[in-house]
Protein backbone atom coordinates (compact mmCIF):
# COMPACT_ATOMS: atom_id res chain seq x y z
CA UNK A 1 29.06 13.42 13.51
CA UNK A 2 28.79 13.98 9.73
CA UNK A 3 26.62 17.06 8.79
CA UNK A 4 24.49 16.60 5.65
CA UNK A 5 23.10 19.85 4.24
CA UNK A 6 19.48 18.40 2.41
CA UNK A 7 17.87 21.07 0.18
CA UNK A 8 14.38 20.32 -1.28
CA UNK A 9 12.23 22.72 -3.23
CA UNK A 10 9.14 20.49 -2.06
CA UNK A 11 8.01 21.04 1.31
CA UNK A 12 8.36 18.45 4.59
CA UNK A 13 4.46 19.40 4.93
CA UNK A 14 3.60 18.62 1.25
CA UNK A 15 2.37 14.98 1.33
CA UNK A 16 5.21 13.93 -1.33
CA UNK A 17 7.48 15.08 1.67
CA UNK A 18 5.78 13.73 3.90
CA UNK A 19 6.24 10.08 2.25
CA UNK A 20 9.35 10.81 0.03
CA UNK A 21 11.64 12.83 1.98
CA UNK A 22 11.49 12.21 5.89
CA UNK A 23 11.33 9.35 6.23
CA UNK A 24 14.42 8.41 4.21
CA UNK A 25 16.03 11.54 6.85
CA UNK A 26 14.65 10.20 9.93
CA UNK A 27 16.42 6.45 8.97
CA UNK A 28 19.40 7.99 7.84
CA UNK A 29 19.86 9.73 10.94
CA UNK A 30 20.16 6.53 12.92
CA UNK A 31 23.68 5.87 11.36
CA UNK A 32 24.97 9.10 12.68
CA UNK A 33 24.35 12.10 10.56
CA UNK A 34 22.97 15.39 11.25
CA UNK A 35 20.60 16.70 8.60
CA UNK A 36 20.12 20.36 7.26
CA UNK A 37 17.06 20.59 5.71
CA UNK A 38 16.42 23.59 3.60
CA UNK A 39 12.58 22.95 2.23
CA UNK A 40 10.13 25.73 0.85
CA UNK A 41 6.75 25.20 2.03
CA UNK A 42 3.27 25.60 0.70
CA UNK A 43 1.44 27.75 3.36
CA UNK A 44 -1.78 24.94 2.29
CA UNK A 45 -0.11 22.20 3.88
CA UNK A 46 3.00 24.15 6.29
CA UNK A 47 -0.21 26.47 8.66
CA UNK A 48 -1.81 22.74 9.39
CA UNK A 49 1.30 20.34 8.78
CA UNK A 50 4.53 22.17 10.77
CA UNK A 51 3.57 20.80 14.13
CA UNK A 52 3.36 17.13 13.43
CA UNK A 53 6.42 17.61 11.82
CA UNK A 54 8.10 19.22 14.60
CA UNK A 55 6.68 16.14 16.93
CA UNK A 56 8.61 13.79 14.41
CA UNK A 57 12.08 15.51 14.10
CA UNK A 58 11.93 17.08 18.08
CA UNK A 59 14.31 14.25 19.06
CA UNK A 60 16.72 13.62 16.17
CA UNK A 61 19.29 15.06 14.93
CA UNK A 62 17.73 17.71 12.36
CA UNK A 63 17.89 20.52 11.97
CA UNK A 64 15.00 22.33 9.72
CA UNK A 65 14.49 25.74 7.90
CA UNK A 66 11.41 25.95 6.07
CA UNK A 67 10.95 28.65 3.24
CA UNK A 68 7.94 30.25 1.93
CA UNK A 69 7.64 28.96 -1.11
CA UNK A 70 7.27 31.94 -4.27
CA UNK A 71 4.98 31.08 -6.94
CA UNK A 72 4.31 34.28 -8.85
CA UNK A 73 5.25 36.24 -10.82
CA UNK A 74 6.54 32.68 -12.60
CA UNK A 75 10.57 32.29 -12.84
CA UNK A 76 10.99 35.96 -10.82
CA UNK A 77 9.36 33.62 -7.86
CA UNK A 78 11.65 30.79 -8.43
CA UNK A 79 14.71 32.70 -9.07
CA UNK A 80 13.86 34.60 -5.39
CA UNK A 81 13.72 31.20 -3.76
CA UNK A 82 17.07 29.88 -5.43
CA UNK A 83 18.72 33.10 -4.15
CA UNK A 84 17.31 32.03 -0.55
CA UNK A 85 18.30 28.64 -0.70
CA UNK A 86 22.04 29.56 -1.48
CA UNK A 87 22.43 32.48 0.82
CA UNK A 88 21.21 30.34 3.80
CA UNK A 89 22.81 27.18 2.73
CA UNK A 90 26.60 29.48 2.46
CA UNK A 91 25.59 29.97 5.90
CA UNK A 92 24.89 26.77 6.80
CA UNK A 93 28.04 25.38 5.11
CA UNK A 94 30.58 27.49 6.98
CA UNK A 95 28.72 27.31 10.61
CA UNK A 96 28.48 23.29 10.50
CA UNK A 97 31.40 21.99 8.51
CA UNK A 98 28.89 20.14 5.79
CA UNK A 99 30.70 17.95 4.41
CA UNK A 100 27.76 16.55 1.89
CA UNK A 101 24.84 18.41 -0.15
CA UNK A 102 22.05 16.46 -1.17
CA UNK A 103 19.56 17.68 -3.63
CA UNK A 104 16.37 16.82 -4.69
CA UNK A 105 15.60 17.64 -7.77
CA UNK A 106 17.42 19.83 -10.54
CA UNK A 107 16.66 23.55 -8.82
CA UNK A 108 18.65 22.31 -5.80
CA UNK A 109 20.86 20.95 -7.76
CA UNK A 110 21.57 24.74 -9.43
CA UNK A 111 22.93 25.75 -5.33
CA UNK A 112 24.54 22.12 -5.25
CA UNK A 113 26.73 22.43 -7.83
CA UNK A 114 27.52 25.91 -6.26
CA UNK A 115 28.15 25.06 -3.27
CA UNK A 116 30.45 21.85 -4.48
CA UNK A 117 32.91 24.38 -6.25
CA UNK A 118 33.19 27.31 -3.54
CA UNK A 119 33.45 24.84 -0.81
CA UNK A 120 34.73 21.72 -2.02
CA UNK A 121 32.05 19.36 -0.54
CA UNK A 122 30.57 16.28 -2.28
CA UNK A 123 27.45 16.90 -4.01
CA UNK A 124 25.29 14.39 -4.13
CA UNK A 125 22.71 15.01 -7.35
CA UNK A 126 19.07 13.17 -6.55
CA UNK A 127 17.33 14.11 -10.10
CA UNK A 128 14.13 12.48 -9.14
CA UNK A 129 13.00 12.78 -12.49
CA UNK A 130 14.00 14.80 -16.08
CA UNK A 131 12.91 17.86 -14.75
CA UNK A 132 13.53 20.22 -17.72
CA UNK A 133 11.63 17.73 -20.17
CA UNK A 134 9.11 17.23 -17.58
CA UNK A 135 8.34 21.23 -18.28
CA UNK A 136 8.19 20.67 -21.85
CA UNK A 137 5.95 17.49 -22.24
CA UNK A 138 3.36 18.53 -19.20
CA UNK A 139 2.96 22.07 -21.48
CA UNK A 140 4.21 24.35 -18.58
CA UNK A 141 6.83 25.48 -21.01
CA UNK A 142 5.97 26.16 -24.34
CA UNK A 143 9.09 25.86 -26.58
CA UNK A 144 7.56 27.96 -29.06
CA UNK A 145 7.88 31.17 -26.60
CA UNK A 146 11.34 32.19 -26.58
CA UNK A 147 11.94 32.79 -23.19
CA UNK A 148 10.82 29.17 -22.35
CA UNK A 149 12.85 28.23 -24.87
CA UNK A 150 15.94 30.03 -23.26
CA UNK A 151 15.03 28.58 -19.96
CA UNK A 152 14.78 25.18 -21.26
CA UNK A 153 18.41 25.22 -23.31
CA UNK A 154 19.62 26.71 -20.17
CA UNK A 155 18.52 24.17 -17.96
CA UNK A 156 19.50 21.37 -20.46
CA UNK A 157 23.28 23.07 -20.19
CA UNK A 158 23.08 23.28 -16.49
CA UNK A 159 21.91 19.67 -16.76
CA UNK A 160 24.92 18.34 -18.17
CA UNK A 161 26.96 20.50 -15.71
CA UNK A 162 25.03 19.07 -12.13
CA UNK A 163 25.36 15.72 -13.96
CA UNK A 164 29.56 15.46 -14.90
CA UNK A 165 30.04 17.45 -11.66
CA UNK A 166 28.11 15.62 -9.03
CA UNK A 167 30.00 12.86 -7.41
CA UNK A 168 27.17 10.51 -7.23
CA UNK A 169 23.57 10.67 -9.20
CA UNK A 170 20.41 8.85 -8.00
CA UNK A 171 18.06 8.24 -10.10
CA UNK A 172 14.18 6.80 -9.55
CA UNK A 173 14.14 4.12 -12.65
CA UNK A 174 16.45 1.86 -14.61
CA UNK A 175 15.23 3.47 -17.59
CA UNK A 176 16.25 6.89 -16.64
CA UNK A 177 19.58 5.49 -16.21
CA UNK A 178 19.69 3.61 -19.37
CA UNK A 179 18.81 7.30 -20.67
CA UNK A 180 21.71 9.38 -19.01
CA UNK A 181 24.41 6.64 -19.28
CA UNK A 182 23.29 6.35 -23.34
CA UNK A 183 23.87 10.24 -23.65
CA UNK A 184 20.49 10.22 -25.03
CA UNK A 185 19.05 12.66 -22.40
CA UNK A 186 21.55 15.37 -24.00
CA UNK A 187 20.23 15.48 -26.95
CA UNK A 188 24.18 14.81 -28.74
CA UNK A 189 25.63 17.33 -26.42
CA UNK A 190 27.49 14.89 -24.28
CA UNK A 191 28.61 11.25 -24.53
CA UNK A 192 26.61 10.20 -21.43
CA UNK A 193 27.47 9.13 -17.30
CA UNK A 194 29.37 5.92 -16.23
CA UNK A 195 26.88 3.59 -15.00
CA UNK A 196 29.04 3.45 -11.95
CA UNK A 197 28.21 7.05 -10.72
CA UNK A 198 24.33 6.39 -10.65
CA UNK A 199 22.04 4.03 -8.11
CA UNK A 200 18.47 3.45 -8.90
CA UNK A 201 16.55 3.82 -6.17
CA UNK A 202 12.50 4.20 -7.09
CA UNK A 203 10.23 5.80 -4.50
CA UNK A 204 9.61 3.69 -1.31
CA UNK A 205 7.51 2.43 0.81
CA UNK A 206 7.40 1.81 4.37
CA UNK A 207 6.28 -1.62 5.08
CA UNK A 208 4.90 -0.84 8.54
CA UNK A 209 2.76 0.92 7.37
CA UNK A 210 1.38 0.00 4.68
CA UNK A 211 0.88 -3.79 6.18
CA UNK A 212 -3.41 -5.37 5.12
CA UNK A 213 -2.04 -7.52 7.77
CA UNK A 214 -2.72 -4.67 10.05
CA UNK A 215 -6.31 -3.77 9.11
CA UNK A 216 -8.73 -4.78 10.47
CA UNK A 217 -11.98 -6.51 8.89
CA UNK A 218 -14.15 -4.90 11.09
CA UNK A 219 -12.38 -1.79 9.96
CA UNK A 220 -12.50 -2.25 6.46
CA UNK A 221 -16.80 -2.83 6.43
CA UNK A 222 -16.80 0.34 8.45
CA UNK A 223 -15.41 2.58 5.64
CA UNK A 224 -16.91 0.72 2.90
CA UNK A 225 -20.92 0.97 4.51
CA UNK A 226 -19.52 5.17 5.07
CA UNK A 227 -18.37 5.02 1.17
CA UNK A 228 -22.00 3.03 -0.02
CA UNK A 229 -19.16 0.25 -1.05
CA UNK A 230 -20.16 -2.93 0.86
CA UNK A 231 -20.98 -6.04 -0.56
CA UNK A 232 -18.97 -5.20 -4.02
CA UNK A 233 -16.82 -7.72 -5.74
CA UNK A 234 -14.81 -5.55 -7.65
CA UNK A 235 -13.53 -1.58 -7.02
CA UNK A 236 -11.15 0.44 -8.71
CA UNK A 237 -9.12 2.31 -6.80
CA UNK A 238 -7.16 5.85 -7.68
CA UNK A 239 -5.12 7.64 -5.32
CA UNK A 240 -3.31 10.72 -4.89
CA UNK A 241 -4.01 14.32 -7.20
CA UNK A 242 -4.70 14.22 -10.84
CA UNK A 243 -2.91 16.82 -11.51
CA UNK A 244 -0.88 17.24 -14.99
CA UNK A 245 0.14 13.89 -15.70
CA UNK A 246 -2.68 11.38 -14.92
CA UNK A 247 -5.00 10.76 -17.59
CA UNK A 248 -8.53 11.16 -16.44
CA UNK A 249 -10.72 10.27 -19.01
CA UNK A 250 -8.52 7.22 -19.91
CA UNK A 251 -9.09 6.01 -16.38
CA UNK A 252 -13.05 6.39 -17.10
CA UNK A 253 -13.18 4.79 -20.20
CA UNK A 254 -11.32 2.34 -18.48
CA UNK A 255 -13.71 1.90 -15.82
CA UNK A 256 -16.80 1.99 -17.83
CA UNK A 257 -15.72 -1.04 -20.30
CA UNK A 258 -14.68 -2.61 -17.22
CA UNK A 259 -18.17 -1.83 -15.96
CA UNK A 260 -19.65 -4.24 -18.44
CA UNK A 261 -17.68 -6.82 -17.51
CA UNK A 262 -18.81 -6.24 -13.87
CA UNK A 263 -22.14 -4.15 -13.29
CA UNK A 264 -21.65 -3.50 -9.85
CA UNK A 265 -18.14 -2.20 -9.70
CA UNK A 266 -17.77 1.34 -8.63
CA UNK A 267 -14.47 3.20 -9.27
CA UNK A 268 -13.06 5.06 -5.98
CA UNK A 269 -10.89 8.30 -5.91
CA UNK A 270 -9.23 9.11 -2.74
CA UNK A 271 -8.37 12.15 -3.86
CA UNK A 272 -7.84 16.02 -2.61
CA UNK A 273 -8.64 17.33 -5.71
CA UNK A 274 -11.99 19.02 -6.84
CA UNK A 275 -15.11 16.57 -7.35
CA UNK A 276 -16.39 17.90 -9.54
CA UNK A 277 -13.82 17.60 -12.12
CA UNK A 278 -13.69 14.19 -12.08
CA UNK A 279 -17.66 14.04 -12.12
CA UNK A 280 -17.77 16.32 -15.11
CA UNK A 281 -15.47 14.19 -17.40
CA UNK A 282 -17.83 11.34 -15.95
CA UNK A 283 -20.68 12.97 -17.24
CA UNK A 284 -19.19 13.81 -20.45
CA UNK A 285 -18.10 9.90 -20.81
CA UNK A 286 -21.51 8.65 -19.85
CA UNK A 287 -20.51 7.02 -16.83
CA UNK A 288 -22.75 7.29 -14.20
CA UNK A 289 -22.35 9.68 -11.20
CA UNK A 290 -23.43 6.81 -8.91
CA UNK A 291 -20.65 4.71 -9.80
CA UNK A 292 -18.32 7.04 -9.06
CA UNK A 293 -17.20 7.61 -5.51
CA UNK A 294 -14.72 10.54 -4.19
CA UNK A 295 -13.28 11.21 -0.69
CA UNK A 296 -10.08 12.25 0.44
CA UNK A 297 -8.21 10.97 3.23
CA UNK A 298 -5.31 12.03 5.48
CA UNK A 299 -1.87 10.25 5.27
CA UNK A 300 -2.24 7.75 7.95
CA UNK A 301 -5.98 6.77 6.65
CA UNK A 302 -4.33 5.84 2.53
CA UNK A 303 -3.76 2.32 3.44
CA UNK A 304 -7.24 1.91 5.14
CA UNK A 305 -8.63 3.02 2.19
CA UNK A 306 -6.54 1.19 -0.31
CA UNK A 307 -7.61 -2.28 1.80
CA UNK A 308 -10.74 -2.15 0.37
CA UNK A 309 -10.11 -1.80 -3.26
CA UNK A 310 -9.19 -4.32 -5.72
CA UNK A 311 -7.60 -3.12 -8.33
CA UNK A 312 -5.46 0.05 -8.40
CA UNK A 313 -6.20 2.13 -11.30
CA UNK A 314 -3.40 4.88 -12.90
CA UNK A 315 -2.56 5.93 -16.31
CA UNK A 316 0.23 8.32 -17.03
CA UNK A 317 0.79 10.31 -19.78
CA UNK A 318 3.70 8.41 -21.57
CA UNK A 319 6.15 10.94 -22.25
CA UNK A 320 9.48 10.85 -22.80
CA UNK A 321 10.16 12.20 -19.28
CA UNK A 322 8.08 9.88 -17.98
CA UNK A 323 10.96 7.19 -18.62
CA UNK A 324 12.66 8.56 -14.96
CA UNK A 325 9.41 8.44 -12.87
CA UNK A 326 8.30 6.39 -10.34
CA UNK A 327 4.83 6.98 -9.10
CA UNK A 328 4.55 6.87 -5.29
CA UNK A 329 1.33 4.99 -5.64
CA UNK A 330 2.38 1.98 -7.08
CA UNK A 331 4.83 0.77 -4.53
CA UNK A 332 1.54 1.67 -1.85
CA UNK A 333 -0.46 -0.46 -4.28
CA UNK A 334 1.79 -3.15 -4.24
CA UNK A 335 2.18 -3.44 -0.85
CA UNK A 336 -1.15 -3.38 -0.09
CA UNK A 337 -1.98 -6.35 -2.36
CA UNK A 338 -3.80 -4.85 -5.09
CA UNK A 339 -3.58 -5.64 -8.60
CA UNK A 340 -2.64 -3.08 -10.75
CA UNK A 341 -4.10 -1.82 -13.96
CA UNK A 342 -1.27 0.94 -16.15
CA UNK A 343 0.18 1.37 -18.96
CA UNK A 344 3.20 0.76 -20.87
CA UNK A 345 6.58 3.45 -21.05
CA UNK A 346 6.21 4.84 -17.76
CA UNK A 347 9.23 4.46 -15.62
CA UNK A 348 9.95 0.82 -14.67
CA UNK A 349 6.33 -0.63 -15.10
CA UNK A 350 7.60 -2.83 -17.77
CA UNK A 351 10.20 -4.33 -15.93
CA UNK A 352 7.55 -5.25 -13.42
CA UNK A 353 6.23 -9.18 -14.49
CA UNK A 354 2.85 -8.42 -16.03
CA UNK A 355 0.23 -9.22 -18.34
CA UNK A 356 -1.51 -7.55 -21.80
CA UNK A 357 -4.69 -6.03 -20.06
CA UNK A 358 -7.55 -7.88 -21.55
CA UNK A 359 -9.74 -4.25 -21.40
CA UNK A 360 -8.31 -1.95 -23.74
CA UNK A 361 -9.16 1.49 -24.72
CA UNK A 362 -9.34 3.55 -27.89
CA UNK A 363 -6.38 5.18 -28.64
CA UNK A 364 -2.84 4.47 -28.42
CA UNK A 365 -2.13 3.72 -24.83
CA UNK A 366 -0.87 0.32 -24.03
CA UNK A 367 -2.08 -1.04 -21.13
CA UNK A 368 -0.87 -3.70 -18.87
CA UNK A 369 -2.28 -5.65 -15.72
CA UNK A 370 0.16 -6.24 -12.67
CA UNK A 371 -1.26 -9.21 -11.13
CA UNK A 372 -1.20 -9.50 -7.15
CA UNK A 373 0.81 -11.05 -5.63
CA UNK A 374 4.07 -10.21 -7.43
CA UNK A 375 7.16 -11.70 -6.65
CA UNK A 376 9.34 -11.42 -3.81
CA UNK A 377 12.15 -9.56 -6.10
CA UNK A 378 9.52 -6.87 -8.02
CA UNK A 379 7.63 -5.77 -4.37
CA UNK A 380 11.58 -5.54 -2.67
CA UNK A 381 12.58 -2.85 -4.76
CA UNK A 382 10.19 -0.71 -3.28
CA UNK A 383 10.79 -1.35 0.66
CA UNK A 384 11.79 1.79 2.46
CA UNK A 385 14.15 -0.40 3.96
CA UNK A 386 15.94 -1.24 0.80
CA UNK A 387 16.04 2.52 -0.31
CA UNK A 388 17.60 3.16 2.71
CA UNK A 389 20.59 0.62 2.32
CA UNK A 390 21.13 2.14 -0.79
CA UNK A 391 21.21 5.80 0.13
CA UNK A 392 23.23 4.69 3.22
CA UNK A 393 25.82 2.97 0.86
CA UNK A 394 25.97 5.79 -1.11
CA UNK A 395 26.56 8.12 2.01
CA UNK A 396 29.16 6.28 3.33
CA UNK A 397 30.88 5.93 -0.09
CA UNK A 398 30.96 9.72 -0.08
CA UNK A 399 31.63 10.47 3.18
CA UNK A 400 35.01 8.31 2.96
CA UNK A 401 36.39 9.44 0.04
């Protein structure tokens, strides 16, 4: 049995772990490993989410410590946490032989590196993202502070360290990879990665779930009459939180010169965030309250409740860390058979086949249509199955070596 020691600043319970972390661990642990998981855990989701997640490992092999996750006093919190996850993961290391660390994200990837050099154990270095640039362009660090500043050089150092000393990199787009194998990520402080240490794989989805096969119509007419959505043809659909990179009021302007193409659309958010955010911005944008229609839904209800949209709706902020991301909601879209309304210079959205939208907004965002059905090749990159081939392949490369 080959122990795998998985550290994740995001919690099992959070609903990104929920769809982006277990169940990549629960198929990996059908070709014989034996998982570690270190998480830190939101006491939101961990009070009402630790026993379903306890029903879903109870009979596999994993093993799971949940943290409490810190967040203030900012960076004291995070630096507490870090010092957690490496004094339990030394622990971990010498009582179970690991013989891999996998971690998500560039925090983890602080102990990873760590624990590669005191122990001499492959490191495997999932970025998931540009995670110091992400700090910068979402305004959480403010470069013209100096300690941000000094956190953001140091992280841009470390950066190049994880990157050079990991043994294999995964990262969630093509373009992020065109970005670290360039050198252009380090900003001229290092040549760049062989192409040959890094395997895209963008966030998945599990087919078996998200099937419209498996809804039923009857099903379908029952949430739309509880939403006040029957008898529409057209609704836009958002899903997921808002949050610091989705652009609201692009989204309603969106909607509302769609609106006049259609009347009697309505735009949907399934959504935990507060209403009335998104209604103020509505009312701001002169878009009727009665066209808008919020509700939230738990994990297993999402593909329910994308079945009876038409066109998925999302607009990111198109940063230049925005190149590595891969938003969980458009593989769910996808699958589910909606077409898909975003914009250009977001992760690998333009490698998808798609049209010019024919709606566009003021401003400078370019946006494109993805047209259901897609083909065969642009939906397979997002099976769960497929991610897990690759993360298998790059386990067992790692594990032999």
């Amino acid at each position: 049995m080959i122990h795998v020691l998985y550290l994740s600043y995001d919690g099992l319970t959070d609903p990104l772990g929920q769809s982006q972390v277990l169940p990549y661990i629960i198929g990996l642990c059908k070709e014989g490993y034996h998982f570690h998981i270190i998480s830190f855990e939101k006491s939101k989701f961990f009070e009402s989410g630790k026993g379903e997640i306890e029903a879903k490992i109870a009979d596999l092999n994993i093993s799971w410590y949940p943290q409490n996750y810190h967040k203030r006093p900012p960076i004291i919190s995070t630096l507490f946490d870090l010092r957690e996850m490496y004094q339990l993961s030394k622990k971990l290391v010498k009582r179970h032989q690991i013989s891999l660390v996998h971690c998500r994200s560039y925090p983890p990837g602080l102990i990873g590196l760590k624990l590669k050099k005191e122990f001499d154990i492959k490191f495997l270095f999932d970025i998931r993202g540009f995670w110091a640039n992400e700090r910068v362009d979402g305004g959480l660090w403010n470069l013209a502070n100096p300690l941000f500043k000094l956190i953001y050089n140091y992280f841009k150092r470390r950066e190049i360290s994880m990157m050079t000393g990991a043994d294999h990199i995964i990262s969630l787009t093509h373009a992020g990879k065109e970005e670290i194998v360039s050198g252009r990520l380090f900003n001229g402080a290092h040549q760049g990665i062989s192409a040959h240490k890094i395997t895209v794989i963008p966030c998945a989805v599990d087919l078996t779930i998200f099937d419209p096969s498996k809804i039923e119509d009857q099903e379908k007419n029952s949430l739309r009459d509880k939403l006040g959505l029957n008898n529409l043809k057209e609704i836009c659909i958002y899903l997921g939180s808002l949050g610091t990179w989705y652009l609201l009021d692009e989204m309603l302007l969106y909607f509302k010169a769609f609106q006049e193409k259609e009347p009697t659309s309505k735009f949907l958010f399934v959504t935990k965030d507060d209403p009335e955010v998104i209604y103020f911005a509505s009312d701001r944008l002169s878009i009727d309250r009665a066209s808008i229609v919020i509700t939230s839904a738990r994990r297993d209800e999402v593909p329910l409740h994308l079945s009876i949209g038409t066109r998925g709706v999302f607009f990111i902020k198109p940063a230049y860390s925005k190149k590595a991301s891969s938003a969980v909601k458009m593989g769910e879209m996808l699958a589910m058979g909606l077409d898909i309304v975003t914009n250009k210079g977001v992760g690998d959205a333009d490698f998808i086949p798609h049209n010019t939208s024919a709606i566009q907004i003021e401003g400078t965002l370019q946006i494109i249509e993805i047209i259901s059905p897609v083909s065969g090749d642009a939906l397979e990159a997002y099976k769960l199955d497929i991610a897990l081939l690759s993360y298998s392949s790059c386990y067992a490369t790692l594990s032999v070596e």
